[in-house]
Protein backbone atom coordinates (compact mmCIF):
# COMPACT_ATOMS: atom_id res chain seq x y z
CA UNK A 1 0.00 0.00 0.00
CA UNK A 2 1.21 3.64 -0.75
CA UNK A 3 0.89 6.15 1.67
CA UNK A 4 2.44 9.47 2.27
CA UNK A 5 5.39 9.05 1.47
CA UNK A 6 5.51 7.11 -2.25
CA UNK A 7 9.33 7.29 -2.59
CA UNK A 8 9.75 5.49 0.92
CA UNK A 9 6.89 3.09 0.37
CA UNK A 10 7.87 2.37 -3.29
CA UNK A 11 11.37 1.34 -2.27
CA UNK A 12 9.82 -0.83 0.42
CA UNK A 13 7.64 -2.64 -1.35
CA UNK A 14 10.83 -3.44 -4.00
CA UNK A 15 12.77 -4.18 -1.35
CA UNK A 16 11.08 -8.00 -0.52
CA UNK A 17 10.02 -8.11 -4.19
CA UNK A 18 10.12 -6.81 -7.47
CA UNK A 19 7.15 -4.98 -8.39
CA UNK A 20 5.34 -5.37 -11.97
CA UNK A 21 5.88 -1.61 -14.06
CA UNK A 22 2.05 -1.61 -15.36
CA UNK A 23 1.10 -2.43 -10.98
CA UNK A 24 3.57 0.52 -10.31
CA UNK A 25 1.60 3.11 -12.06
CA UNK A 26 -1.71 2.06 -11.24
CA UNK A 27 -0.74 2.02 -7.19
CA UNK A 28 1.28 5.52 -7.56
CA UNK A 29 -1.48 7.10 -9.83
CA UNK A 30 -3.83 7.10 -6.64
CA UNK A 31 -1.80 9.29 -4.88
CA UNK A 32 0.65 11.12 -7.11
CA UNK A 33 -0.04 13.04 -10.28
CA UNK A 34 2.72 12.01 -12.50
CA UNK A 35 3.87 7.81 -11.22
CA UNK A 36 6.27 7.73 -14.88
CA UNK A 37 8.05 10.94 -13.57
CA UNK A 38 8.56 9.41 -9.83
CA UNK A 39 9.77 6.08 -11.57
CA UNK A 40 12.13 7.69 -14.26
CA UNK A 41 13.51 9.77 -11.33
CA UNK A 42 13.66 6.35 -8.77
CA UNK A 43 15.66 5.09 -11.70
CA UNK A 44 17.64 7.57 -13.04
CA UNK A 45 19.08 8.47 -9.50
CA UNK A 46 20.31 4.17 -9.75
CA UNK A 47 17.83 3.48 -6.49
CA UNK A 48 15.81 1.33 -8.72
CA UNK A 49 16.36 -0.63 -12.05
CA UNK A 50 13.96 -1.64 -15.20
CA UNK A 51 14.01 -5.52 -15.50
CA UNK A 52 12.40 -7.37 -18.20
CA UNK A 53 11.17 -10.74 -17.37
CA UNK A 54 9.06 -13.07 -19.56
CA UNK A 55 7.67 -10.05 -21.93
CA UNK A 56 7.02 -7.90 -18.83
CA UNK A 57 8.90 -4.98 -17.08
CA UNK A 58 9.33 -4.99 -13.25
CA UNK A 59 11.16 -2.18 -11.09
CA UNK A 60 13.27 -3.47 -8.60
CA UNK A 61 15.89 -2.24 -5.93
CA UNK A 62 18.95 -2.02 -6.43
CA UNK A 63 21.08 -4.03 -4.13
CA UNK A 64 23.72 -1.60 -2.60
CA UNK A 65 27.47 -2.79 -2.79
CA UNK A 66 28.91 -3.47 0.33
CA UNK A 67 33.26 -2.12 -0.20
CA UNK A 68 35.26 -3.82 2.46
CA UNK A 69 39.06 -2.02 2.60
C-alpha cells in the first residue's frame, strides 16, 4: 500500500520483491499526479532498475554494494 510518502513506500515494497511496471503506475497514480516521472527519477538516480522478465517490465531495488578495505 502507498501512503504518504511514495518514494519510501515504493522502495519498500521493491525491497522484498520486485514490483510489476504496469502495478507501479496504477498504485502511484492514486496518490501522485505524475507515477512515470517518480519512476524515471527512482531510476535515473540508480535506487531502482527496469528488469524485463518473460515479456514484462518490473522495477526493482537495487542491491547496494557493500566495499570492504
Amino acid at each position: 500500500k502507498i501512503g504518504r510518502d511514495p518514494v519510501r513506500d515504493l522502495l519498500s515494497i521493491a525491497t522484498i520483491h520486485p514490483i510489476r511496471l504496469d502495478y507501479a503506475h496504477q498504485i502511484l497514480s492514486k496518490s501522485i499526479h505524475d507515477p512515470d516521472e517518480l519512476i524515471e527519477r527512482l531510476v535515473n538516480s540508480g535506487e531502482m532498475k527496469l528488469v524485463k522478465y518473460r515479456w514484462r517490465t518490473f522495477l526493482v531495488r537495487r542491491r547496494r554494494e557493500i566495499c570492504e578495505d
